[in-house]
PDB file of N, CA and C in Angstrom:
ATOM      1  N   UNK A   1     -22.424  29.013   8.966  1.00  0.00           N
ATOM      2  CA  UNK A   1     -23.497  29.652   9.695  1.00  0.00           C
ATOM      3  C   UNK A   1     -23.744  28.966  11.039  1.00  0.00           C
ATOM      4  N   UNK A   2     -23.971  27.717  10.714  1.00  0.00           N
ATOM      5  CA  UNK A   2     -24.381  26.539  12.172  1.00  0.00           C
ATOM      6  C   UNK A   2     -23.060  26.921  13.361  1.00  0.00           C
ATOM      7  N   UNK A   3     -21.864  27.319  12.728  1.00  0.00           N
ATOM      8  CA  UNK A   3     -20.700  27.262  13.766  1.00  0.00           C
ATOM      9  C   UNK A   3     -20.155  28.409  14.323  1.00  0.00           C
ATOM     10  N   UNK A   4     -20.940  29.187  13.878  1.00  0.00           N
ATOM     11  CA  UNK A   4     -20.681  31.043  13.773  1.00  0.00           C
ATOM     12  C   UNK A   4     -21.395  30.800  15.370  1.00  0.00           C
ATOM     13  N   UNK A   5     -22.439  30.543  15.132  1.00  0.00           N
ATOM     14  CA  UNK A   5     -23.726  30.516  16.341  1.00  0.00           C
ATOM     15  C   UNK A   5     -23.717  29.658  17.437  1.00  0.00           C
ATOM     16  N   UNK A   6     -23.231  28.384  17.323  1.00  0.00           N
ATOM     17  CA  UNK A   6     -23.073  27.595  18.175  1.00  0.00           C
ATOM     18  C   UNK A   6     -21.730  26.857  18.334  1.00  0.00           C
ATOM     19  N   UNK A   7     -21.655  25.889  18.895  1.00  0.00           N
ATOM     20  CA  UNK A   7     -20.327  25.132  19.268  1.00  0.00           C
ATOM     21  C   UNK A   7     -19.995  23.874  18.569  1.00  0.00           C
ATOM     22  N   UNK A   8     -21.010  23.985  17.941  1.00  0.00           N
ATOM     23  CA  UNK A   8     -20.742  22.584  16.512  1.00  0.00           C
ATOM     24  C   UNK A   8     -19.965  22.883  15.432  1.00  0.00           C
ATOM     25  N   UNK A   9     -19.112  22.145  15.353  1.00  0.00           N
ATOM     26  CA  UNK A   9     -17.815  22.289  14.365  1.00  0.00           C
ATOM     27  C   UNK A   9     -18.022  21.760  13.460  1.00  0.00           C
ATOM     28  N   UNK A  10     -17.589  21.542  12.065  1.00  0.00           N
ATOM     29  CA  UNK A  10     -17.859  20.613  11.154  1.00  0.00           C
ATOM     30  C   UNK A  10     -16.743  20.251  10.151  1.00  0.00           C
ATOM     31  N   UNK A  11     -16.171  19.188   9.927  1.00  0.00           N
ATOM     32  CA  UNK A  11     -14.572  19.003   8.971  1.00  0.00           C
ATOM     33  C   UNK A  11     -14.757  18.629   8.262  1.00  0.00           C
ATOM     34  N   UNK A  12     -14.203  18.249   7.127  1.00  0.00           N
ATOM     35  CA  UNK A  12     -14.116  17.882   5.955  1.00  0.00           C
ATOM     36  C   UNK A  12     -14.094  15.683   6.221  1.00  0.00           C
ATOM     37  N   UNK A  13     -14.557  15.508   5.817  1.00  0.00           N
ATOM     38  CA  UNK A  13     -14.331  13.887   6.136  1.00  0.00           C
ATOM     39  C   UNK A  13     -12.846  13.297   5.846  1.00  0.00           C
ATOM     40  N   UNK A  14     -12.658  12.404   6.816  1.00  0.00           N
ATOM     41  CA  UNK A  14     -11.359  11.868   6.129  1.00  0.00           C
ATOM     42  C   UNK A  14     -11.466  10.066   6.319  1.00  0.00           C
ATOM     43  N   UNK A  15     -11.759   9.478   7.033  1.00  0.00           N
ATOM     44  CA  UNK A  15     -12.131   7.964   7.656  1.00  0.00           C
ATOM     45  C   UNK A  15     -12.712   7.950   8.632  1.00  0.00           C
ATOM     46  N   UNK A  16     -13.857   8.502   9.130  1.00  0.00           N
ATOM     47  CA  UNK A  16     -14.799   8.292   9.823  1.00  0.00           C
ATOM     48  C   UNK A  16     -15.471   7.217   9.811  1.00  0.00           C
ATOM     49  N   UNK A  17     -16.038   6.503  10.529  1.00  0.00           N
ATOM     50  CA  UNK A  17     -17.153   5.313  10.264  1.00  0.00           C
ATOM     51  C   UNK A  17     -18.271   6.231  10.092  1.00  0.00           C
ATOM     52  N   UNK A  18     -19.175   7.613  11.220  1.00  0.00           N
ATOM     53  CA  UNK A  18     -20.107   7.699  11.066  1.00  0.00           C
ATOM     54  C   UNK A  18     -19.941   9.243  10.438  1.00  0.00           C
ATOM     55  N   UNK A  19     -20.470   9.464   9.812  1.00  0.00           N
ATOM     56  CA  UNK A  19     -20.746  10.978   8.943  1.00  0.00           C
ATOM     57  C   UNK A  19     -21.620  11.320   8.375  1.00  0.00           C
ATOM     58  N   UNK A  20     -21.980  12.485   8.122  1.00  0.00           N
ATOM     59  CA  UNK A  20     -22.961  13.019   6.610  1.00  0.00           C
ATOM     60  C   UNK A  20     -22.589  13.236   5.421  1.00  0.00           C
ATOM     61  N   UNK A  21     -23.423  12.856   4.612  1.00  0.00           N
ATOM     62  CA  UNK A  21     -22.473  12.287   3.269  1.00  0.00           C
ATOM     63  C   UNK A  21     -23.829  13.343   2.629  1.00  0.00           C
ATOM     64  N   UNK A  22     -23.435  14.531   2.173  1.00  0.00           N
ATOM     65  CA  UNK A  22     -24.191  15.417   1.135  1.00  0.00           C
ATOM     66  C   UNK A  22     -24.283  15.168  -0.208  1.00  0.00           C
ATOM     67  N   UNK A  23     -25.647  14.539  -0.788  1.00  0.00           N
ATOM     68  CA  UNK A  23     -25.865  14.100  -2.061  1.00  0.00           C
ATOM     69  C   UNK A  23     -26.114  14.864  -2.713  1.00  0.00           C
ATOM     70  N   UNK A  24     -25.648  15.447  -4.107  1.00  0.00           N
ATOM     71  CA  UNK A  24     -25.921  16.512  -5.101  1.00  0.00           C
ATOM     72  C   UNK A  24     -27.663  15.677  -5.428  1.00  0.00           C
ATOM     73  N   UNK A  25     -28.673  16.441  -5.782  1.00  0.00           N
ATOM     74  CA  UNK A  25     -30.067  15.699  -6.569  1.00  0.00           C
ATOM     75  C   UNK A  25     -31.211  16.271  -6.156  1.00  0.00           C
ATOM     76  N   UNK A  26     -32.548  15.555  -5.812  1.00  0.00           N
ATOM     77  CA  UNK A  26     -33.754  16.417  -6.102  1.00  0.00           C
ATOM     78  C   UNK A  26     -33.825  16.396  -4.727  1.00  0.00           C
ATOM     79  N   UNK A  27     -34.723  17.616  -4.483  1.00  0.00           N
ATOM     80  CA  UNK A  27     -34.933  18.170  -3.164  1.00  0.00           C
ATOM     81  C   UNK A  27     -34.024  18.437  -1.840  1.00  0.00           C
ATOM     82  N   UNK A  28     -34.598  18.363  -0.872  1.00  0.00           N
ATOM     83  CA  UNK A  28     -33.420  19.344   0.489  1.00  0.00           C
ATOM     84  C   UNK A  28     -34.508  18.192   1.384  1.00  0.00           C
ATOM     85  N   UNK A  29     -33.637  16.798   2.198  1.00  0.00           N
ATOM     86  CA  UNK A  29     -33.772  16.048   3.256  1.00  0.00           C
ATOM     87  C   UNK A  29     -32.667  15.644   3.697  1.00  0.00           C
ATOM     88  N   UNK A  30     -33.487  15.102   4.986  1.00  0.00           N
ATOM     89  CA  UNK A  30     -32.424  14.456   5.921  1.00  0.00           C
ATOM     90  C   UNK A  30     -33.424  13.655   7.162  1.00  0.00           C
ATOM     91  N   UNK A  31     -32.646  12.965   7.241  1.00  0.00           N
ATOM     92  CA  UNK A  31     -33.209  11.644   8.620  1.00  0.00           C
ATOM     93  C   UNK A  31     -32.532  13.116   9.981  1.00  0.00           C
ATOM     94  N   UNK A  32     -33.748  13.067  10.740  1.00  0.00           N
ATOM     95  CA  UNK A  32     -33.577  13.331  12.101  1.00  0.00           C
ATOM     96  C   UNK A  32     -32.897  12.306  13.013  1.00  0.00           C
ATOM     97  N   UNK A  33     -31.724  13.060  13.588  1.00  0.00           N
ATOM     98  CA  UNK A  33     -31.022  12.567  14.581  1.00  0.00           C
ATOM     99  C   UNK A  33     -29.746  11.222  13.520  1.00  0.00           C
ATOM    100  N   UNK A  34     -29.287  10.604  14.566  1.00  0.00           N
ATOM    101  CA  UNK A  34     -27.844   9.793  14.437  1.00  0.00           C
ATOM    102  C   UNK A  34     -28.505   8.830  13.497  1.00  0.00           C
ATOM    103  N   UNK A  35     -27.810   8.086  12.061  1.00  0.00           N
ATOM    104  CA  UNK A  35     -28.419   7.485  11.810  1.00  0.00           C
ATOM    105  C   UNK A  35     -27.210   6.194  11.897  1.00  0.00           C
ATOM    106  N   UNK A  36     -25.881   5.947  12.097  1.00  0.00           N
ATOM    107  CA  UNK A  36     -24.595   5.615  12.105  1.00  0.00           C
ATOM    108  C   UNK A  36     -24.420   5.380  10.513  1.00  0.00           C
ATOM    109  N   UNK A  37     -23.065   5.203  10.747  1.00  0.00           N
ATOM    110  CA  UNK A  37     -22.459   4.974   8.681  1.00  0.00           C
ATOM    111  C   UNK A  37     -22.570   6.497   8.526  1.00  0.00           C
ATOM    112  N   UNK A  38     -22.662   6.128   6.621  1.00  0.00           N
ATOM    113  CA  UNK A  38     -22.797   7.277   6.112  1.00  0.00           C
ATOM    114  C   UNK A  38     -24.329   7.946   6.169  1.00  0.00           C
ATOM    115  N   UNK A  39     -24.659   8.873   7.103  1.00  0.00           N
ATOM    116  CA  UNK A  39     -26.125   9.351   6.829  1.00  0.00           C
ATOM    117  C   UNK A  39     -26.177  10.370   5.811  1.00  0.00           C
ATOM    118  N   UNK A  40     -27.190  10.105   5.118  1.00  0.00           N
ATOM    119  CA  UNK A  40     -27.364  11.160   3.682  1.00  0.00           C
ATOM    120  C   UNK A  40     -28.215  12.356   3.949  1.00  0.00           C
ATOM    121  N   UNK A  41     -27.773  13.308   3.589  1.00  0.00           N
ATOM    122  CA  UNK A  41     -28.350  14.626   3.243  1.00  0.00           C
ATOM    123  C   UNK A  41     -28.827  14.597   1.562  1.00  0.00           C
ATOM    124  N   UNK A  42     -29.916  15.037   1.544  1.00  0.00           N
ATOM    125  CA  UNK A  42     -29.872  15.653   0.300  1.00  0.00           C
ATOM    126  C   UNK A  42     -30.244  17.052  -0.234  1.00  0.00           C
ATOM    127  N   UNK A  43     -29.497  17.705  -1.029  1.00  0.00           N
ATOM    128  CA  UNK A  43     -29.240  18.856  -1.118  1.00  0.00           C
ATOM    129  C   UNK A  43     -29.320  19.149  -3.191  1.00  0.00           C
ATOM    130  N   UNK A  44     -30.629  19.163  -3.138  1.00  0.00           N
ATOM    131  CA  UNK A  44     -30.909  19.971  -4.457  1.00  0.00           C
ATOM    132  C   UNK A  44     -30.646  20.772  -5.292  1.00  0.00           C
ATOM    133  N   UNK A  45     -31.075  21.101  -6.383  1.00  0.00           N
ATOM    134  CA  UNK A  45     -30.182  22.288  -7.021  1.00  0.00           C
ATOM    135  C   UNK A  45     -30.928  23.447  -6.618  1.00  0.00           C
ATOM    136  N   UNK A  46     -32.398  23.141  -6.261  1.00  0.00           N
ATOM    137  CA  UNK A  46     -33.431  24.265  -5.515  1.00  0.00           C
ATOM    138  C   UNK A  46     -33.380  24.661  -4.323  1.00  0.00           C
ATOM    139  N   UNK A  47     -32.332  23.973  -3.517  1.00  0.00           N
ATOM    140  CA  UNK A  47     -31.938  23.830  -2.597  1.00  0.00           C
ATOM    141  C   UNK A  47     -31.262  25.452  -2.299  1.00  0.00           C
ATOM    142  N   UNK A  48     -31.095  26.284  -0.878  1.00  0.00           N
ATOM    143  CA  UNK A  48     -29.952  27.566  -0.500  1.00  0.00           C
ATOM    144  C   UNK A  48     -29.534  26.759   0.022  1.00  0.00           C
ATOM    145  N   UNK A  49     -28.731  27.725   1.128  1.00  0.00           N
ATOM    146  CA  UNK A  49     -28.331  27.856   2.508  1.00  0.00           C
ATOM    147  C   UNK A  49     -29.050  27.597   3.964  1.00  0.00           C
ATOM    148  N   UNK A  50     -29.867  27.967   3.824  1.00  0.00           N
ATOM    149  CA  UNK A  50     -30.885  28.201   4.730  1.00  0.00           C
ATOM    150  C   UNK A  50     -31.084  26.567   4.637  1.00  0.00           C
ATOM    151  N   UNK A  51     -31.703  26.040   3.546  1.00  0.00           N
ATOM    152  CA  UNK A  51     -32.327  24.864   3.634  1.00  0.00           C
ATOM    153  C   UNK A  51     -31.259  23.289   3.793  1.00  0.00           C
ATOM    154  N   UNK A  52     -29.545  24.026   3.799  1.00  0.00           N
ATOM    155  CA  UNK A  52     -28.750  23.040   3.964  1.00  0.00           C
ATOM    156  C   UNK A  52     -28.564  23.219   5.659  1.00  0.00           C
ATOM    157  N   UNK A  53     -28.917  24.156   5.702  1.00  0.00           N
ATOM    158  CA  UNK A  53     -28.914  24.481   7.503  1.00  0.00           C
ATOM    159  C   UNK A  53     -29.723  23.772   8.131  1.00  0.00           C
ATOM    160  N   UNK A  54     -30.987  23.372   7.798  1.00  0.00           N
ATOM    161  CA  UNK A  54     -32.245  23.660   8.442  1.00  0.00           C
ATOM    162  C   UNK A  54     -32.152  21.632   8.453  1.00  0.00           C
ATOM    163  N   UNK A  55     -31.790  21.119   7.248  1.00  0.00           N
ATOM    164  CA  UNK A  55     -31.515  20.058   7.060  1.00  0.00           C
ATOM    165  C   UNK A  55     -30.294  19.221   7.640  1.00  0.00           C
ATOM    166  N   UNK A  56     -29.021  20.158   8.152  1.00  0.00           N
ATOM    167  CA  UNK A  56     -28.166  19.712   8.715  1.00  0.00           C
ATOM    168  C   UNK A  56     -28.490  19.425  10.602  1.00  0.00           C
ATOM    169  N   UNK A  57     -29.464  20.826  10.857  1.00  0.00           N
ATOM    170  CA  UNK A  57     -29.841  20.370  12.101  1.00  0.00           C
ATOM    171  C   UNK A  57     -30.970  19.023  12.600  1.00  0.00           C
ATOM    172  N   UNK A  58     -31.337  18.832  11.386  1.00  0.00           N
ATOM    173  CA  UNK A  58     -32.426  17.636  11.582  1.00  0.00           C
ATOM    174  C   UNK A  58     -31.468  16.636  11.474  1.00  0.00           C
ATOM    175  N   UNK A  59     -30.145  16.176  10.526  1.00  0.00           N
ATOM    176  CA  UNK A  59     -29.398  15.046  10.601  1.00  0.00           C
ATOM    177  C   UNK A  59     -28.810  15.081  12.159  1.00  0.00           C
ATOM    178  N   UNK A  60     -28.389  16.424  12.805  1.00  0.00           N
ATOM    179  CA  UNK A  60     -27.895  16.374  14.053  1.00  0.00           C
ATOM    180  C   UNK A  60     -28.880  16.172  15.253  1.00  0.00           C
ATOM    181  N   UNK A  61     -30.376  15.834  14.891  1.00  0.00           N
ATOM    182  CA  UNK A  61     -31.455  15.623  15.928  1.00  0.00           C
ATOM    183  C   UNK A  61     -32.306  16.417  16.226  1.00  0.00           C
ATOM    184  N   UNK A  62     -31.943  17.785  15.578  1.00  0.00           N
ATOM    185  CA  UNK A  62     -33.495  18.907  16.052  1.00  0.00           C
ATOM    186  C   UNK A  62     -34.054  18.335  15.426  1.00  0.00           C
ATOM    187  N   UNK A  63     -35.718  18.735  16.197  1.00  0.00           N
ATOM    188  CA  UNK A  63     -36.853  18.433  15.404  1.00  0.00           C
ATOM    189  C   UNK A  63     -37.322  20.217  14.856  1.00  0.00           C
ATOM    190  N   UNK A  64     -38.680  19.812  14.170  1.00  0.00           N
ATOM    191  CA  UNK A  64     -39.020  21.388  13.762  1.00  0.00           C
ATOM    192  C   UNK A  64     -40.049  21.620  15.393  1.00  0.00           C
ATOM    193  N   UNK A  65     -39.747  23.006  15.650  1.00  0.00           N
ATOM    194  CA  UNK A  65     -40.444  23.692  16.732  1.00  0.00           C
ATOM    195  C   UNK A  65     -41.961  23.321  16.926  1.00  0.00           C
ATOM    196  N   UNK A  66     -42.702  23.127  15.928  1.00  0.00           N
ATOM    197  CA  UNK A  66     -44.146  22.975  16.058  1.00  0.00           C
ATOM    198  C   UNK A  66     -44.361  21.696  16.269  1.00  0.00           C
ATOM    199  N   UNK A  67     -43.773  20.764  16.515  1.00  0.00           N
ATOM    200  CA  UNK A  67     -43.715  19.702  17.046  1.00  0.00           C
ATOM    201  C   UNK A  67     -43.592  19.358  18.532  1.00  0.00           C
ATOM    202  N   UNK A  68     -43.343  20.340  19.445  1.00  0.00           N
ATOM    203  CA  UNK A  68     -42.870  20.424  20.363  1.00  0.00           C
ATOM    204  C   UNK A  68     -44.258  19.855  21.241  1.00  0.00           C
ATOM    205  N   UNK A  69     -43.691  19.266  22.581  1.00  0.00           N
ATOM    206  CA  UNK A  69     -45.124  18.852  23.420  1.00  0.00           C
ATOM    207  C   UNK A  69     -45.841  19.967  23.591  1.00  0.00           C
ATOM    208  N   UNK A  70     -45.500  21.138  24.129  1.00  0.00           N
ATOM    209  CA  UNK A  70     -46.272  22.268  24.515  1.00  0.00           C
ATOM    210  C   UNK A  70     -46.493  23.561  23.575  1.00  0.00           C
ATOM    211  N   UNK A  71     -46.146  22.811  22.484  1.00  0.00           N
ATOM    212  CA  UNK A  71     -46.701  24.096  21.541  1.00  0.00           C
ATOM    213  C   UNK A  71     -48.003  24.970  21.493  1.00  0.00           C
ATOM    214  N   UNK A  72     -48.910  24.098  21.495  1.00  0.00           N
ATOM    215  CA  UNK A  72     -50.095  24.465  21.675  1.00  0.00           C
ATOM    216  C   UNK A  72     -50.417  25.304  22.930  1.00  0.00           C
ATOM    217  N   UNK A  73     -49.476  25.834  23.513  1.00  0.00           N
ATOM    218  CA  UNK A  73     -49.696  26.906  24.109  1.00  0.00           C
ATOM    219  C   UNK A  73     -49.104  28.292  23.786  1.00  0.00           C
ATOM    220  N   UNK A  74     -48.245  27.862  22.515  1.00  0.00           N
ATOM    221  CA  UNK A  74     -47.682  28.634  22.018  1.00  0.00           C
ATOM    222  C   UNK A  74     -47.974  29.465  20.536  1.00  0.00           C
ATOM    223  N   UNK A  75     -48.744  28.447  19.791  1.00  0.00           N
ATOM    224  CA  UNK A  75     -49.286  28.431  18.684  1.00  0.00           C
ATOM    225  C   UNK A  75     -50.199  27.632  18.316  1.00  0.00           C
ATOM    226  N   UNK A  76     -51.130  28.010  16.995  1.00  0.00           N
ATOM    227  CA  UNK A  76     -52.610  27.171  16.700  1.00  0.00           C
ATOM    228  C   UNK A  76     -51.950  26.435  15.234  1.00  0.00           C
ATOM    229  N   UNK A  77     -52.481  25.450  15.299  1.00  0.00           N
ATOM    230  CA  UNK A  77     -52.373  24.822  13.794  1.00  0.00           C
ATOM    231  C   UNK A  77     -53.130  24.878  12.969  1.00  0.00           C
ATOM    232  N   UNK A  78     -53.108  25.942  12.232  1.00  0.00           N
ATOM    233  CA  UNK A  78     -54.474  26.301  11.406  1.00  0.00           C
ATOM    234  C   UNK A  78     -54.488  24.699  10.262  1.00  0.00           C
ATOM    235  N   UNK A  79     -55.249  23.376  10.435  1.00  0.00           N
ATOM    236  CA  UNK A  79     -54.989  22.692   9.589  1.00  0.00           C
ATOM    237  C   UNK A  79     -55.912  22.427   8.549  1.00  0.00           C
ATOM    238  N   UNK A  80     -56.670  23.364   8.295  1.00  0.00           N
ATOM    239  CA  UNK A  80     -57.245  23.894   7.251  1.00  0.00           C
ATOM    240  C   UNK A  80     -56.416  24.543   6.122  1.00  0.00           C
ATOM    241  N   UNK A  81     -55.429  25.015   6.449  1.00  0.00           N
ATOM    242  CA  UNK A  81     -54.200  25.055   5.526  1.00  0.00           C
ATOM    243  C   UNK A  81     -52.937  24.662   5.352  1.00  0.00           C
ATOM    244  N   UNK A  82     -53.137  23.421   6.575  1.00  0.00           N
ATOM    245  CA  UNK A  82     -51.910  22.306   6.119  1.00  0.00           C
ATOM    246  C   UNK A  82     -52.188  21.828   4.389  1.00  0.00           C
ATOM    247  N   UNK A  83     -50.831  21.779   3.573  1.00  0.00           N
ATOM    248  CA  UNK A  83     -51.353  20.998   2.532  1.00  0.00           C
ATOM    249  C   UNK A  83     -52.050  19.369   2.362  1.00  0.00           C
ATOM    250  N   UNK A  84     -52.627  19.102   1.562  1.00  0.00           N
ATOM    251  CA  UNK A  84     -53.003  17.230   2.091  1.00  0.00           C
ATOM    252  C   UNK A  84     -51.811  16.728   1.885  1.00  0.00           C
ATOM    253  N   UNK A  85     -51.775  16.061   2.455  1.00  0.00           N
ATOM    254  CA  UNK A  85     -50.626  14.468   2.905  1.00  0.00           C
ATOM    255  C   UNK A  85     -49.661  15.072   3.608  1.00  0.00           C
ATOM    256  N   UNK A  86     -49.802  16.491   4.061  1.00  0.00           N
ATOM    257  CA  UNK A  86     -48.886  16.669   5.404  1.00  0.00           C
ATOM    258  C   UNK A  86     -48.955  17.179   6.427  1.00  0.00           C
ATOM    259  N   UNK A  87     -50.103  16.651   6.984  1.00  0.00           N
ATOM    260  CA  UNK A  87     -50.651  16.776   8.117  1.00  0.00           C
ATOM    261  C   UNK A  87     -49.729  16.249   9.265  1.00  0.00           C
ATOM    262  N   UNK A  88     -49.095  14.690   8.956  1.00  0.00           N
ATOM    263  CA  UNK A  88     -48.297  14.228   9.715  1.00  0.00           C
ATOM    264  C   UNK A  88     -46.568  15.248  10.251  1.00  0.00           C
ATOM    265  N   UNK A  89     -46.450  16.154   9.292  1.00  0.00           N
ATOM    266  CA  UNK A  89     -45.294  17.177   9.329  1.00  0.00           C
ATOM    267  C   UNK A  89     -45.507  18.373  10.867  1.00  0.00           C
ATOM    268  N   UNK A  90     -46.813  18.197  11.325  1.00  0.00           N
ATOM    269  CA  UNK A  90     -47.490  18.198  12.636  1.00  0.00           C
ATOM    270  C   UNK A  90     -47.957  17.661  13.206  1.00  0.00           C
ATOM    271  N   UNK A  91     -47.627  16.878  13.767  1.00  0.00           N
ATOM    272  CA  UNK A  91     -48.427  16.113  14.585  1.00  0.00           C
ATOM    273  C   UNK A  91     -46.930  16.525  16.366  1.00  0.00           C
ATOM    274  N   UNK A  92     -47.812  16.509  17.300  1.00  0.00           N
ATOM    275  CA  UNK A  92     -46.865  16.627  18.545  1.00  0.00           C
ATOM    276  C   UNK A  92     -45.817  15.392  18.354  1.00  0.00           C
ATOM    277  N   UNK A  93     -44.739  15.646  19.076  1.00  0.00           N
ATOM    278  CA  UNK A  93     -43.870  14.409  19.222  1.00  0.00           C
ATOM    279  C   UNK A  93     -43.867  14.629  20.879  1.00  0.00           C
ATOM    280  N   UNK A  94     -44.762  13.374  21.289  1.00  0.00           N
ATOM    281  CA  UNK A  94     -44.650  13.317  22.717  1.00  0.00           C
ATOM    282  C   UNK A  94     -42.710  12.980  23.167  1.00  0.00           C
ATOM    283  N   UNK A  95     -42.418  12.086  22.527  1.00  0.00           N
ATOM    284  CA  UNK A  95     -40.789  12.038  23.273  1.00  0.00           C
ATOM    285  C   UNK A  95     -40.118  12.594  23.407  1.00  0.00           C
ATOM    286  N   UNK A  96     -40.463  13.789  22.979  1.00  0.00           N
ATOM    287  CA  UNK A  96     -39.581  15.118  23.032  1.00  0.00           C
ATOM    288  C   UNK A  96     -40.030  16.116  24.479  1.00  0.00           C
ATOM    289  N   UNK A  97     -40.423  15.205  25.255  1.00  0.00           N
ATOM    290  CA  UNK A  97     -41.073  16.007  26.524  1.00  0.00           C
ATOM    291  C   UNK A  97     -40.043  16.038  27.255  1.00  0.00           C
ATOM    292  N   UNK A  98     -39.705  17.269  28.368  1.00  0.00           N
ATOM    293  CA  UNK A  98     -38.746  17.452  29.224  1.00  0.00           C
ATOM    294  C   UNK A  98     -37.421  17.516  28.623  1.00  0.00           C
ATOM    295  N   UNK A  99     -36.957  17.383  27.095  1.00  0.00           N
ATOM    296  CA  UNK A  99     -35.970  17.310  26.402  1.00  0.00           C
ATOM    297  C   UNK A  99     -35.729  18.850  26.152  1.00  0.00           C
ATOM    298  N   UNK A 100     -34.445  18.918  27.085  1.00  0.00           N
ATOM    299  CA  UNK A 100     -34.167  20.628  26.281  1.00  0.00           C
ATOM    300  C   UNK A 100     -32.779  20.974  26.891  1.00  0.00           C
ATOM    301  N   UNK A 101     -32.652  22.121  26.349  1.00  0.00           N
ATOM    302  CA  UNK A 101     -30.914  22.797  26.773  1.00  0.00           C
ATOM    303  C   UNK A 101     -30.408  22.652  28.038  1.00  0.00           C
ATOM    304  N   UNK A 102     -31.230  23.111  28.684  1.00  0.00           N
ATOM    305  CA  UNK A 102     -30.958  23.469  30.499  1.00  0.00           C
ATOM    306  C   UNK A 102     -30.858  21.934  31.547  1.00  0.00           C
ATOM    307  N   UNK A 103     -31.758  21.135  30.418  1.00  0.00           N
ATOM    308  CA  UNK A 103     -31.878  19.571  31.075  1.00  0.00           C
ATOM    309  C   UNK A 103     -31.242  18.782  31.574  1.00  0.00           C
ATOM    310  N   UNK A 104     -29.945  18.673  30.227  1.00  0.00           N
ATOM    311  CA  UNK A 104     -28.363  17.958  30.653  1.00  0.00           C
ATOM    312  C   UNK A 104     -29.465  16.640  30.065  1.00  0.00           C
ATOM    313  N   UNK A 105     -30.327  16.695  29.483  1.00  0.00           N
ATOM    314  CA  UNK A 105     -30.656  14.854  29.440  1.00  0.00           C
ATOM    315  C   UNK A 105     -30.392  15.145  27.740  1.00  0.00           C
ATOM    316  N   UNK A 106     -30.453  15.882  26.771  1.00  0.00           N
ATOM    317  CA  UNK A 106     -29.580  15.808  25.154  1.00  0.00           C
ATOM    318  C   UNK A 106     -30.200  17.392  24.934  1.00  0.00           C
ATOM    319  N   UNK A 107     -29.654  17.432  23.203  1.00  0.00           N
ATOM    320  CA  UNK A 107     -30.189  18.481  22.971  1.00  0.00           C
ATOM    321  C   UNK A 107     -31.026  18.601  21.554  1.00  0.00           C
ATOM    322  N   UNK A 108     -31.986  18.721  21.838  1.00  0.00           N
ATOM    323  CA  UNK A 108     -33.094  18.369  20.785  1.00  0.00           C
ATOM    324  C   UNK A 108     -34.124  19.971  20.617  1.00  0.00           C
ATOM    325  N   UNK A 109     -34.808  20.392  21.719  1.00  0.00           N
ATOM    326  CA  UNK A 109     -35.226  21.796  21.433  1.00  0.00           C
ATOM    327  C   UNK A 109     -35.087  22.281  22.424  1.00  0.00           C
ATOM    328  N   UNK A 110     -35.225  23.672  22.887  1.00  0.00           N
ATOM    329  CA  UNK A 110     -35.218  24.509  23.592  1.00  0.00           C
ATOM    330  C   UNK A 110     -36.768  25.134  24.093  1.00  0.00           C
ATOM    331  N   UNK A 111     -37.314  24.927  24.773  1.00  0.00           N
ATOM    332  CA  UNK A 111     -38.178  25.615  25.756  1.00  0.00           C
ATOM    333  C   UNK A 111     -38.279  27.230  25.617  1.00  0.00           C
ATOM    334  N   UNK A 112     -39.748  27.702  25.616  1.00  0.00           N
ATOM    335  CA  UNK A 112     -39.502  29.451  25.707  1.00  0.00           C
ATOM    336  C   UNK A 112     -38.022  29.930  26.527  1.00  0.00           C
ATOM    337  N   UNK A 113     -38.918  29.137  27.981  1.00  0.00           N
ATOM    338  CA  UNK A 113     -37.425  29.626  29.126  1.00  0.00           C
ATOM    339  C   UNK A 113     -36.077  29.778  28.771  1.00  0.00           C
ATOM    340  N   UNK A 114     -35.871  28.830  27.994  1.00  0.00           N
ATOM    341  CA  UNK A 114     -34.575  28.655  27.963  1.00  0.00           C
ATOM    342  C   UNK A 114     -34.161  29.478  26.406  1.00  0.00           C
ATOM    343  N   UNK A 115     -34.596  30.468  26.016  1.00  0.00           N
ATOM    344  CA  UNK A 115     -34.097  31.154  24.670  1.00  0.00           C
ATOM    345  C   UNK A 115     -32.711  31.408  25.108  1.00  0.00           C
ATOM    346  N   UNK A 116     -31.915  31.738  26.066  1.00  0.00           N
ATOM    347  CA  UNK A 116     -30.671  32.008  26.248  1.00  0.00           C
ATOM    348  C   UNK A 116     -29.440  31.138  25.870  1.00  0.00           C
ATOM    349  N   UNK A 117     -30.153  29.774  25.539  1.00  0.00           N
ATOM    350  CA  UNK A 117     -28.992  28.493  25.604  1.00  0.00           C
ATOM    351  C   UNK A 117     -28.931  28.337  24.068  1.00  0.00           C
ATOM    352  N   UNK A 118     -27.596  27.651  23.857  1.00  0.00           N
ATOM    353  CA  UNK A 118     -27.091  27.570  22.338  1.00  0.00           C
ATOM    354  C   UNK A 118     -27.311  26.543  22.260  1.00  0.00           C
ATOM    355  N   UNK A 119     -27.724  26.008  21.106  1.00  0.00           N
ATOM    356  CA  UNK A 119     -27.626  24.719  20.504  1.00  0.00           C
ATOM    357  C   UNK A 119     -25.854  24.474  19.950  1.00  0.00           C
TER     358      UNK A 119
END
């Protein structure tokens, strides 16, 4: 799916030093961005597609959209129905400012403007 859409390829491992190493077990995570070595995915039995996707782009450095500096012009955080203890799953990520497709400085999210550019 990830390679249908964009320009990220993905191989089978063979002696890499740094890779993603997909753990069969409970739940669907992953560390955002490079972690070097083997970085772990984990991939549940509750786990689809969707959520090995969604998890593969966070090992490759997206963050989730509502995190974005300027969201809040984009959307409200109703946090009256955040669940408790994950409030922090919103909170802005200021370092992610000026970070986007069109930038040339990495690629982490995309800007309204820029809906045209591929990850």
């Amino acid at each position: 799916m990830i390679s249908d859409q964009t320009c990220i390829l993905f191989h089978e491992y063979t002696n890499e030093i740094n890779y993603i190493n997909i753990i069969s077990g409970t739940g669907c995570a992953s560390y955002v961005g490079f972690q070097g070595g083997a970085q772990s995915l984990y991939f549940g039995r509750a786990c689809n597609v969707g959520n090995l996707c969604h998890e593969l782009m966070h090992a490759l450095g997206l963050h989730h959209e509502h995190t974005r500096p300027d969201r809040d012009q984009y959307v409200t955080i109703q946090w009256d129905n955040v669940v408790p203890g994950y409030s922090h799953q919103h909170n802005i990520l200021n370092h992610l400012t000026g970070i986007t497709c069109g930038s040339g400085a990495g690629l982490v999210n995309l800007s309204p403007e820029e809906l045209q550019c591929r990850i």
